[in-house]
PDB file of N, CA and C in Angstrom:
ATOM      1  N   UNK A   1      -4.019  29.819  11.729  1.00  0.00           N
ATOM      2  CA  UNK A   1      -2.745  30.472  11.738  1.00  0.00           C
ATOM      3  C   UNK A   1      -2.543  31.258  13.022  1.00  0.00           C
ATOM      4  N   UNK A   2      -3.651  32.063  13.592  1.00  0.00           N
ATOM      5  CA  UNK A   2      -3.375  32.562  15.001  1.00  0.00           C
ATOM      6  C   UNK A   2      -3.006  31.476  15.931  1.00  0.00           C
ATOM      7  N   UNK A   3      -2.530  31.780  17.197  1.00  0.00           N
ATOM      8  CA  UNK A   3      -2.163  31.001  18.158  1.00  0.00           C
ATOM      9  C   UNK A   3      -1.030  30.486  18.030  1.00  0.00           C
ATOM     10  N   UNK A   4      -0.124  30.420  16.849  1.00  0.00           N
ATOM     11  CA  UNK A   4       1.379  29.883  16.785  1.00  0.00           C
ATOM     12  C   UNK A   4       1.932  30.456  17.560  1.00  0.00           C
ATOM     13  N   UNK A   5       2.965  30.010  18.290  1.00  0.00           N
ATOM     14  CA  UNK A   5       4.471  30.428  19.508  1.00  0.00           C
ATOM     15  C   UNK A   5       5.371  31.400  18.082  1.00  0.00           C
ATOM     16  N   UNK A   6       5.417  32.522  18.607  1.00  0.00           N
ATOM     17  CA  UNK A   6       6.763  33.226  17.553  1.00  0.00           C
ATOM     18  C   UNK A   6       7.944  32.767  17.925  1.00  0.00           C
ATOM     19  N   UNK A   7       8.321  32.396  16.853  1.00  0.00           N
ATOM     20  CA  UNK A   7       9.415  31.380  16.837  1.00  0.00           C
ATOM     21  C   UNK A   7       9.233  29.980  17.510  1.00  0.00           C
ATOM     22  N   UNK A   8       8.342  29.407  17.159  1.00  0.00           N
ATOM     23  CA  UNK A   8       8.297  28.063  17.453  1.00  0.00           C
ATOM     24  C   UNK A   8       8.049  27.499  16.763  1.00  0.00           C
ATOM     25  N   UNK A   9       7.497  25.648  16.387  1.00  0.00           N
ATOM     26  CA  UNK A   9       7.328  25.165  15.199  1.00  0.00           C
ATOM     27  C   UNK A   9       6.368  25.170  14.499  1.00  0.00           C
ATOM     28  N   UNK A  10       5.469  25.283  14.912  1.00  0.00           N
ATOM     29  CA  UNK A  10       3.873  26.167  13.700  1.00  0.00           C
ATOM     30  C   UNK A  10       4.652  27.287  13.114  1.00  0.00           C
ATOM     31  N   UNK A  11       5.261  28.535  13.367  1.00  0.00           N
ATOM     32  CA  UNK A  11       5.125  29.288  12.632  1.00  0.00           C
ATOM     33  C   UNK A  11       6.569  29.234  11.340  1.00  0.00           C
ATOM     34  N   UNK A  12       7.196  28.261  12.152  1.00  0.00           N
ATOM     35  CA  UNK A  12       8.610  27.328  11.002  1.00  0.00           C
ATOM     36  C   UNK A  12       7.928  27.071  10.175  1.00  0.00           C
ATOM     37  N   UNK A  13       6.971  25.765  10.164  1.00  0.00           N
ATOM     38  CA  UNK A  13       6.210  25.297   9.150  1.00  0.00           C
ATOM     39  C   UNK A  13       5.623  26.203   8.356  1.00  0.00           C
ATOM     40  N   UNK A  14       4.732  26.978   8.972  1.00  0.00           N
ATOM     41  CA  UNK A  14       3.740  27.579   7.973  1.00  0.00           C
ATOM     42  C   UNK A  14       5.043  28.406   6.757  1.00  0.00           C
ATOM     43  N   UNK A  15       6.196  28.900   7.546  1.00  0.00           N
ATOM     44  CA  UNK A  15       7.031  29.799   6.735  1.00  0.00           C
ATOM     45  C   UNK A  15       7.587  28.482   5.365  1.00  0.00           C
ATOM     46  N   UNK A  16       7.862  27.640   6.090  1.00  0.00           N
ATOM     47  CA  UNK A  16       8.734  26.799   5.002  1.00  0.00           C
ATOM     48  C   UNK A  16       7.374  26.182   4.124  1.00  0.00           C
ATOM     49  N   UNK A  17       6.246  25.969   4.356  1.00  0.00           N
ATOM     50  CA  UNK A  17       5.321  25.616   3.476  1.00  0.00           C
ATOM     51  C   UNK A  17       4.894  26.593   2.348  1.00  0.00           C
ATOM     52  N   UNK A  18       4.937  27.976   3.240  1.00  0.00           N
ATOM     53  CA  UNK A  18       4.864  29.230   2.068  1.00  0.00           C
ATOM     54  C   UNK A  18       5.389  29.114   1.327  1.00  0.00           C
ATOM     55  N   UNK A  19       7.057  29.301   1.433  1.00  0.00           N
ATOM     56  CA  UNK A  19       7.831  28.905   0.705  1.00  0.00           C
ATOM     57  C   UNK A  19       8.257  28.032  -0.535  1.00  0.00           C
ATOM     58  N   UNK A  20       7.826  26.735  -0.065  1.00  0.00           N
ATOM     59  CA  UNK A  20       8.015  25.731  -0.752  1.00  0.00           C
ATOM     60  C   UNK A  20       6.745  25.567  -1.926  1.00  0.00           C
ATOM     61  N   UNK A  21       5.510  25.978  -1.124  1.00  0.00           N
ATOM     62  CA  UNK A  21       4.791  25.522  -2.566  1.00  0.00           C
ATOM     63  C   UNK A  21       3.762  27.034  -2.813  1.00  0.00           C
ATOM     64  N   UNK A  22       4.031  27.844  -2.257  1.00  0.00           N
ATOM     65  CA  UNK A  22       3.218  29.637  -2.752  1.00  0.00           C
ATOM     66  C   UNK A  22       1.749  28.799  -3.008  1.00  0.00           C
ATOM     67  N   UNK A  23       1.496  28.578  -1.962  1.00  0.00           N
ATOM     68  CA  UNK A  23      -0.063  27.949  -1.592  1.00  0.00           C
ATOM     69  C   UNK A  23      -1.276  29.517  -1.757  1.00  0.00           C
ATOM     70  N   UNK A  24      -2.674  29.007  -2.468  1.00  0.00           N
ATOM     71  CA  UNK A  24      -3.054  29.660  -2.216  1.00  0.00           C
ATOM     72  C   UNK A  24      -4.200  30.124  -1.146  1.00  0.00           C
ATOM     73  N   UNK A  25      -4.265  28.850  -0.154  1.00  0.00           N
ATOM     74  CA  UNK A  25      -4.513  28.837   1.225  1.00  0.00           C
ATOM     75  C   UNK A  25      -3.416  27.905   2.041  1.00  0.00           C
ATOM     76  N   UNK A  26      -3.449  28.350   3.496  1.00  0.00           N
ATOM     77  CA  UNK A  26      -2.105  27.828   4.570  1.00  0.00           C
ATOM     78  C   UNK A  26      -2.822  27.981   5.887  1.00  0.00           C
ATOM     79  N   UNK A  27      -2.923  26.984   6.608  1.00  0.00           N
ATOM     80  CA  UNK A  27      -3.695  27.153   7.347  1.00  0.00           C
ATOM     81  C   UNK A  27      -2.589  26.220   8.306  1.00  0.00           C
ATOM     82  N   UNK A  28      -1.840  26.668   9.311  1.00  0.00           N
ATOM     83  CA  UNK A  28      -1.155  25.754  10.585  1.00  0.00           C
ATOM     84  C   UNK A  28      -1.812  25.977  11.824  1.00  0.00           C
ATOM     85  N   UNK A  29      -2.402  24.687  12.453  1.00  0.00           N
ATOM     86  CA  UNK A  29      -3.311  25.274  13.266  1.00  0.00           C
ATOM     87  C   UNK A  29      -2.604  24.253  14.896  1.00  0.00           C
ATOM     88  N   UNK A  30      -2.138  24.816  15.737  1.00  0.00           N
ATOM     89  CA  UNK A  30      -1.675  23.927  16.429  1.00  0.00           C
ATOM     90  C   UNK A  30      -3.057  23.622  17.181  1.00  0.00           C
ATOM     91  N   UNK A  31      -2.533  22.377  17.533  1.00  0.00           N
ATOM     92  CA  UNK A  31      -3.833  21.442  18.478  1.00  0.00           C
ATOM     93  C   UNK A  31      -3.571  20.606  19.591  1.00  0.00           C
ATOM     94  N   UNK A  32      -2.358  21.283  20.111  1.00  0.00           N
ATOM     95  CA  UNK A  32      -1.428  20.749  21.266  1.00  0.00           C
ATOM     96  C   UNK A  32      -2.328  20.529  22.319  1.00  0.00           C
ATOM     97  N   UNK A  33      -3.162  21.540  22.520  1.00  0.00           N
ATOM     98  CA  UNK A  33      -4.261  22.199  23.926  1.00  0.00           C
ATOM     99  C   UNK A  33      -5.119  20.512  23.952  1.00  0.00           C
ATOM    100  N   UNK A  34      -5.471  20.115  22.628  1.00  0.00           N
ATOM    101  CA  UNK A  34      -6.399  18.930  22.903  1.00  0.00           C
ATOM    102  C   UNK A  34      -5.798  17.524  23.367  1.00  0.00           C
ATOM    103  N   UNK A  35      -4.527  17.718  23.919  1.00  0.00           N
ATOM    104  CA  UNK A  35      -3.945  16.450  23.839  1.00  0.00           C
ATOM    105  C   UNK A  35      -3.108  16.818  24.635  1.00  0.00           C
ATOM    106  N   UNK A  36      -3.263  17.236  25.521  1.00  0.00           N
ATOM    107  CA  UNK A  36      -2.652  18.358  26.863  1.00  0.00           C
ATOM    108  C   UNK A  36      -2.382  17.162  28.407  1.00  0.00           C
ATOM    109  N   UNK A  37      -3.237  16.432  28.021  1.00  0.00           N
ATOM    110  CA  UNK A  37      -3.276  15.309  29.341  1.00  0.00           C
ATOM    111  C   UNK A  37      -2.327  14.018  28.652  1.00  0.00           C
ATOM    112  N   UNK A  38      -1.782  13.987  27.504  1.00  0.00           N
ATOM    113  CA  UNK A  38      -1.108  12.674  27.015  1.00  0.00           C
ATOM    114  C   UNK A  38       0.303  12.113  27.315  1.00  0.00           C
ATOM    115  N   UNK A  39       0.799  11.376  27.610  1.00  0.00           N
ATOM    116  CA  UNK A  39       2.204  11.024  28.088  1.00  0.00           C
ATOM    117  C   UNK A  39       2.704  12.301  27.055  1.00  0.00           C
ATOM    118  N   UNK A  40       3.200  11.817  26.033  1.00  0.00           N
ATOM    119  CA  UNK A  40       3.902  12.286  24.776  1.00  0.00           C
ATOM    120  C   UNK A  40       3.772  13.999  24.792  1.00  0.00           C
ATOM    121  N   UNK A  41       2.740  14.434  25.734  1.00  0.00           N
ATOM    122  CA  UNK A  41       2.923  15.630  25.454  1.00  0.00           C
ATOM    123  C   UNK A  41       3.223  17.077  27.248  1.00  0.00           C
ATOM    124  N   UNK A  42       4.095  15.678  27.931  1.00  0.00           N
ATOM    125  CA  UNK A  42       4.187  16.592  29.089  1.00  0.00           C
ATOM    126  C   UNK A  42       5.844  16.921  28.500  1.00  0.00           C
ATOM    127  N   UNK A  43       5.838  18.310  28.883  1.00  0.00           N
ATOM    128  CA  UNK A  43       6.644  19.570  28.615  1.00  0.00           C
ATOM    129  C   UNK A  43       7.584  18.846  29.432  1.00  0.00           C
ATOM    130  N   UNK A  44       9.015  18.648  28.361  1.00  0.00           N
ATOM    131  CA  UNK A  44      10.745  18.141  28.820  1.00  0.00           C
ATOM    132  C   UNK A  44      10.721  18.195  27.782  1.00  0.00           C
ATOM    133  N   UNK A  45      12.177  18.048  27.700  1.00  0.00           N
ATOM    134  CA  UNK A  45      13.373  18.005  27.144  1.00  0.00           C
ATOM    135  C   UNK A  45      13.244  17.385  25.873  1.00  0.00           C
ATOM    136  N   UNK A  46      13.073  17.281  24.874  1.00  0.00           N
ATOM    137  CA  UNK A  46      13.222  16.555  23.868  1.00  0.00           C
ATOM    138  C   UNK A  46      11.512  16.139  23.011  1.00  0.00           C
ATOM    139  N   UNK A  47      10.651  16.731  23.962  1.00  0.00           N
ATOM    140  CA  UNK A  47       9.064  17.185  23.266  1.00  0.00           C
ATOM    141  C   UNK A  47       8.462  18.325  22.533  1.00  0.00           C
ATOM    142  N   UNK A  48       9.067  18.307  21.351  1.00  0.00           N
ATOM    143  CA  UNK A  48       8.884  19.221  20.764  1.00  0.00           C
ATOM    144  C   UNK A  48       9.532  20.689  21.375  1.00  0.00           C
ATOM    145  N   UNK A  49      10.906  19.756  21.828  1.00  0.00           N
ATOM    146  CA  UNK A  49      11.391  21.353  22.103  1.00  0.00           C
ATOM    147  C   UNK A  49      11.198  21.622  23.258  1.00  0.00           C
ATOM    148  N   UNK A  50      10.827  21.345  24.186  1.00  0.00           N
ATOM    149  CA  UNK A  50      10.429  21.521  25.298  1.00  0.00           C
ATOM    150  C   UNK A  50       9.035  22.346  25.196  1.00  0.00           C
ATOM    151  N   UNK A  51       8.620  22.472  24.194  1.00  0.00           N
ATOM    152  CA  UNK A  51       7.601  23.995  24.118  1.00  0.00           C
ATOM    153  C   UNK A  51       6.219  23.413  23.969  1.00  0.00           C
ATOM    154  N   UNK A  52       5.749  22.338  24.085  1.00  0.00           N
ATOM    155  CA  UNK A  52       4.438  21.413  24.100  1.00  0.00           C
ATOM    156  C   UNK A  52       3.821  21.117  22.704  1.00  0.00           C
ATOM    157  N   UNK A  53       4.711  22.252  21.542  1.00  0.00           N
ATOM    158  CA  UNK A  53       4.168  21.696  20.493  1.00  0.00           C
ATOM    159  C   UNK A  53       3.697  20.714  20.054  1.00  0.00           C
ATOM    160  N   UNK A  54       2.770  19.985  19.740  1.00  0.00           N
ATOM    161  CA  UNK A  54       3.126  18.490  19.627  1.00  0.00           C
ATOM    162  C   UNK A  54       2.162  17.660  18.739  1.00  0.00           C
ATOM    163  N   UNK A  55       0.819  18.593  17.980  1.00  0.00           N
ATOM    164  CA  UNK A  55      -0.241  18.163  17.719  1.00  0.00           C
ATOM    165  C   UNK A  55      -0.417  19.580  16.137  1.00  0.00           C
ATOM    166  N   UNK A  56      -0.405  19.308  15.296  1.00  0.00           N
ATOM    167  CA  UNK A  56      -0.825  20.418  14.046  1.00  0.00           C
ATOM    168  C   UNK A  56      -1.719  19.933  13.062  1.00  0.00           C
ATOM    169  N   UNK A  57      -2.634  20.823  12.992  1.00  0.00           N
ATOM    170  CA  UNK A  57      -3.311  20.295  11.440  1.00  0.00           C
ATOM    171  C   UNK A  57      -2.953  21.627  10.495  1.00  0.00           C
ATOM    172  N   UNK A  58      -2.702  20.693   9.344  1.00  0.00           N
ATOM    173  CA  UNK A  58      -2.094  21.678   8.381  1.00  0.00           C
ATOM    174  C   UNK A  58      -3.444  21.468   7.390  1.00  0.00           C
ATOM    175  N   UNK A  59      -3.792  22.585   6.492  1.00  0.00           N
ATOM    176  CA  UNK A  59      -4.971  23.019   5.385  1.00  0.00           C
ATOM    177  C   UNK A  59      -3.982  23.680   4.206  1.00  0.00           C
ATOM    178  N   UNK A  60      -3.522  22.961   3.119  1.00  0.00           N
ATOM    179  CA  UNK A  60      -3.078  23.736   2.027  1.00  0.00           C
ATOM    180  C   UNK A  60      -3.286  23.447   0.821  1.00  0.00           C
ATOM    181  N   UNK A  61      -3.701  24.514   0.099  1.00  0.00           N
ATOM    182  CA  UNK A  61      -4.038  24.078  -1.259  1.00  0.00           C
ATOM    183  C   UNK A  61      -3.155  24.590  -1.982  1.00  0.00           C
ATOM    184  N   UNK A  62      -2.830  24.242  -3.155  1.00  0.00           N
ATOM    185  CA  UNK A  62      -1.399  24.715  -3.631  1.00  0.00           C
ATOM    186  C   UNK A  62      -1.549  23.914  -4.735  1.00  0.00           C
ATOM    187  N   UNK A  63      -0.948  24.920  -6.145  1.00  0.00           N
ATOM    188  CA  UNK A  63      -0.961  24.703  -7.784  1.00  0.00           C
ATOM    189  C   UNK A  63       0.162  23.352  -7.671  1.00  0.00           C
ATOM    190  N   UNK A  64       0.862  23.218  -6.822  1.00  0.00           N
ATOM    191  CA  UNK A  64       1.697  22.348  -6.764  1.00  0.00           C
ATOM    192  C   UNK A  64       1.647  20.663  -7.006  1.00  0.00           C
ATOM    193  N   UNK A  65       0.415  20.695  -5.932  1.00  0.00           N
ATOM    194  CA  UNK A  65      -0.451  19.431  -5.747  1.00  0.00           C
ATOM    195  C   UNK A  65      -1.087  18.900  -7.318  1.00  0.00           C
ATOM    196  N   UNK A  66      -1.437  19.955  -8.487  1.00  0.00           N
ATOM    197  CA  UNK A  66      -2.310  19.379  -9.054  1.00  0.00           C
ATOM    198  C   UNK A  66      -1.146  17.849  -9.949  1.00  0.00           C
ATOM    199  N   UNK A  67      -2.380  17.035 -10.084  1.00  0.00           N
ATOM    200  CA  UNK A  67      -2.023  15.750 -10.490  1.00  0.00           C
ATOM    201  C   UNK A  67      -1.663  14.719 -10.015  1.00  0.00           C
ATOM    202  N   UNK A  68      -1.209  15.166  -8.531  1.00  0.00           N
ATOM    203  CA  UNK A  68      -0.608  14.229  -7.725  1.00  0.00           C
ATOM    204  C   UNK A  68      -1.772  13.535  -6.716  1.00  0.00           C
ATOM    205  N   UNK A  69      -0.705  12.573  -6.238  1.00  0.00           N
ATOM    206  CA  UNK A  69      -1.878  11.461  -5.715  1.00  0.00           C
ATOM    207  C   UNK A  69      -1.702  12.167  -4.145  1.00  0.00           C
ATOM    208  N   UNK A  70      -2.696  11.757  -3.186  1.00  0.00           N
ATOM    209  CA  UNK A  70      -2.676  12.012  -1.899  1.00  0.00           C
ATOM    210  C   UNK A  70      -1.540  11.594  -1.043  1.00  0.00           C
ATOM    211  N   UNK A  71      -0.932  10.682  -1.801  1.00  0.00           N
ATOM    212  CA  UNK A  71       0.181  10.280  -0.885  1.00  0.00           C
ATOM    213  C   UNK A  71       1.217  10.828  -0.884  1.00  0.00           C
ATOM    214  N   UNK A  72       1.691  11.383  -2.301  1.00  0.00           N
ATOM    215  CA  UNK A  72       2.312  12.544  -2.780  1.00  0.00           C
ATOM    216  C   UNK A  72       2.014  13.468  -2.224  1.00  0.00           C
ATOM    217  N   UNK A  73       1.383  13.945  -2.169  1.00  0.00           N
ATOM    218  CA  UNK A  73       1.530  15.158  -1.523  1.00  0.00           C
ATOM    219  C   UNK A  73       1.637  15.267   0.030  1.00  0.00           C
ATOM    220  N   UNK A  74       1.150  14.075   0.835  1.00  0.00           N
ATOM    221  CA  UNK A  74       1.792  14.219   2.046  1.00  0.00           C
ATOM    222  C   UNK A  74       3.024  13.947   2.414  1.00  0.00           C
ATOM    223  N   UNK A  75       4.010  13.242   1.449  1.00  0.00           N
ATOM    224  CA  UNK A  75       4.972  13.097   1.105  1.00  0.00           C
ATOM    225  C   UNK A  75       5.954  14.282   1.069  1.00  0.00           C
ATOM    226  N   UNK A  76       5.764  14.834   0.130  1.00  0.00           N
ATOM    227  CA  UNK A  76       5.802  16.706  -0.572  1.00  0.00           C
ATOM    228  C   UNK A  76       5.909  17.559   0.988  1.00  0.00           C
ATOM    229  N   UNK A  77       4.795  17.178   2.188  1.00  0.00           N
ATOM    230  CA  UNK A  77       4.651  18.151   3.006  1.00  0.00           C
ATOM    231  C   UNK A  77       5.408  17.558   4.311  1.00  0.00           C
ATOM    232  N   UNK A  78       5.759  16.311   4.412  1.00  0.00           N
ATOM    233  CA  UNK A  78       6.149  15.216   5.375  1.00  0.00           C
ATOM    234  C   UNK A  78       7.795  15.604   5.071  1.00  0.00           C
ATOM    235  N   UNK A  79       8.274  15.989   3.869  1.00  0.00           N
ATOM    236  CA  UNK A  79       9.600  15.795   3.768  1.00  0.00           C
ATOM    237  C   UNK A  79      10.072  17.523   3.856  1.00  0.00           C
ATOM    238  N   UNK A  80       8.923  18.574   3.462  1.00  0.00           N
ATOM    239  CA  UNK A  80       9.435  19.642   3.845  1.00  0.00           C
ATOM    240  C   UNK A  80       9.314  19.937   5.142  1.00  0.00           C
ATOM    241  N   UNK A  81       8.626  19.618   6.091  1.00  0.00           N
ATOM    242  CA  UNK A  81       8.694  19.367   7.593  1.00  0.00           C
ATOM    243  C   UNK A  81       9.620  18.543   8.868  1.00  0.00           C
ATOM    244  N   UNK A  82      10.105  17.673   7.862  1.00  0.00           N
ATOM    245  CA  UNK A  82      11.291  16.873   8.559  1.00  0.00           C
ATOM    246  C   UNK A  82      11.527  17.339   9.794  1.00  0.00           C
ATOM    247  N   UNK A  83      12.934  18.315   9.432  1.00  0.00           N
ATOM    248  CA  UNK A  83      13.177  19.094  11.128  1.00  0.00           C
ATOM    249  C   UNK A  83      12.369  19.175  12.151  1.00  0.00           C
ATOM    250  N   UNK A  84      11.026  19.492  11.959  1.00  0.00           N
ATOM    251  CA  UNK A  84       9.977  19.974  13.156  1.00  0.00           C
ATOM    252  C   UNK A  84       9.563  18.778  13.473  1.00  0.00           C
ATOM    253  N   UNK A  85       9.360  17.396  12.245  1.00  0.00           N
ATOM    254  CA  UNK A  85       9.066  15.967  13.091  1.00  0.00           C
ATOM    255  C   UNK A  85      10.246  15.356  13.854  1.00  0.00           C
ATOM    256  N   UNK A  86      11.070  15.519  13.537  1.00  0.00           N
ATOM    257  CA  UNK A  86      12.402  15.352  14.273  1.00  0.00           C
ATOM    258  C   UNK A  86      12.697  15.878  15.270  1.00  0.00           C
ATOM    259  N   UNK A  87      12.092  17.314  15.555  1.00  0.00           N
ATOM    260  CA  UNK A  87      12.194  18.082  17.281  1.00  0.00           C
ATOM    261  C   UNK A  87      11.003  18.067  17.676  1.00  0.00           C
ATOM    262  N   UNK A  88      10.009  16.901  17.787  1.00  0.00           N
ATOM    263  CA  UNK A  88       9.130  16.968  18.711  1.00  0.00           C
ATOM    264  C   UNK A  88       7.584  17.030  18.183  1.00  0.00           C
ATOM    265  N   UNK A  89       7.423  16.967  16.942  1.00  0.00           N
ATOM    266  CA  UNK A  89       5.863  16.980  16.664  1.00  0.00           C
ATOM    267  C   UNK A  89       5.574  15.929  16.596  1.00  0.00           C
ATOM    268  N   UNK A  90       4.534  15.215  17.170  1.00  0.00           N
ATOM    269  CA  UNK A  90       4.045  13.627  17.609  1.00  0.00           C
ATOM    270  C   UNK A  90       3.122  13.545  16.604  1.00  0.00           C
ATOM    271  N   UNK A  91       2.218  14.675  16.132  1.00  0.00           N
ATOM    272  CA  UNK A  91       1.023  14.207  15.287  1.00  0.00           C
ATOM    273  C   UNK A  91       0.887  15.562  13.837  1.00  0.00           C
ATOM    274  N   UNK A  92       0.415  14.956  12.939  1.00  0.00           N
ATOM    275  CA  UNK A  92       0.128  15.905  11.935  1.00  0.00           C
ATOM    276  C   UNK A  92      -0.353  15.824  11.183  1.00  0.00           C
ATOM    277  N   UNK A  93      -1.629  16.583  11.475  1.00  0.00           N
ATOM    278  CA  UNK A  93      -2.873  16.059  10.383  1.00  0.00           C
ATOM    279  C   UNK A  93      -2.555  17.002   9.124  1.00  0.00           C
ATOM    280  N   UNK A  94      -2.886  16.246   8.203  1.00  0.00           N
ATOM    281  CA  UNK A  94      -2.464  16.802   6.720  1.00  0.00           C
ATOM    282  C   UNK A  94      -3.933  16.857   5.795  1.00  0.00           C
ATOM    283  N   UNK A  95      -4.501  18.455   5.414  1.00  0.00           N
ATOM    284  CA  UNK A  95      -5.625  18.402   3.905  1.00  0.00           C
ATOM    285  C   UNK A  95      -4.463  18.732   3.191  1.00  0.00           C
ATOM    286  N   UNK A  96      -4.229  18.182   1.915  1.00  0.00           N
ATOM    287  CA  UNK A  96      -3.468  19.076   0.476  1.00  0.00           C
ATOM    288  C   UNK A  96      -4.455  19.171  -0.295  1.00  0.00           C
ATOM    289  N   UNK A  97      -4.785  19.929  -0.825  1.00  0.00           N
ATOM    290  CA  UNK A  97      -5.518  19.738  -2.341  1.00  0.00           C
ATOM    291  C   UNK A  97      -5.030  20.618  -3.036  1.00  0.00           C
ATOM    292  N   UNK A  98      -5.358  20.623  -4.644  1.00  0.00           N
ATOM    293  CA  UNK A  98      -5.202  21.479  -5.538  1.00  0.00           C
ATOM    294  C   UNK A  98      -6.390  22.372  -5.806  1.00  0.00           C
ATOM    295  N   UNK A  99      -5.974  23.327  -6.305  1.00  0.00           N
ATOM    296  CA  UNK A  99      -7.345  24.924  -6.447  1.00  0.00           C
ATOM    297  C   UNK A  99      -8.155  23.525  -7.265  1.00  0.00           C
ATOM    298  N   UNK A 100      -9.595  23.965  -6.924  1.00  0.00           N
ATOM    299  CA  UNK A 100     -11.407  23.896  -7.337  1.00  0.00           C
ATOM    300  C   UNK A 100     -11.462  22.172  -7.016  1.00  0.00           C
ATOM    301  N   UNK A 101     -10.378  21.486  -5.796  1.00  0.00           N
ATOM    302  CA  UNK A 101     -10.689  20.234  -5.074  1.00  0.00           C
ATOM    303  C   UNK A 101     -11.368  20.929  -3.804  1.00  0.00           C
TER     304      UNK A 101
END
């Protein structure tokens, strides 16, 4: 969770993931820095904003998840994220689980 841009799209996400499923871990970890030399991630216009965002792994466990299949739930986290894949996030690694997975 440290290292997010205030007001940029890690700390969108982590807010709208709070939100959406009152997780009882949230973990947005940008990982832009490792992927710093890649076409997809030189800083213009239309890359995440111009702001290099471009790389996140998300960690959430959430009462939400229980029962559901893995695909579901990246589903669940893929569709509350929309906007931020739409302005520029190229990659996004996804854990969901439910409490005592």
């Amino acid at each position: 969770m440290s290292g997010l841009k205030a007001g940029g799209l890690g700390e969108s996400m982590k807010t709208k993931l709070q939100a959406a499923l009152a997780p009882s871990l949230l973990e947005v970890i940008d990982e832009s820095h490792k992927h710093a030399s890649h076409a997809h991630a030189v800083m213009r216009q239309g890359t995440a904003e111009g702001a290099g965002e471009t790389h996140f792994h998300v960690k959430v466990v959430s009462d939400s998840f229980t029962g559901k299949s893995r695909v579901d739930r990246h589903r669940t986290i893929n569709g509350l994220l929309n906007a931020e894949l739409a302005a520029g996030v190229h990659a996004l690694q996804i854990d969901a689980k439910a409490p005592g997975e």
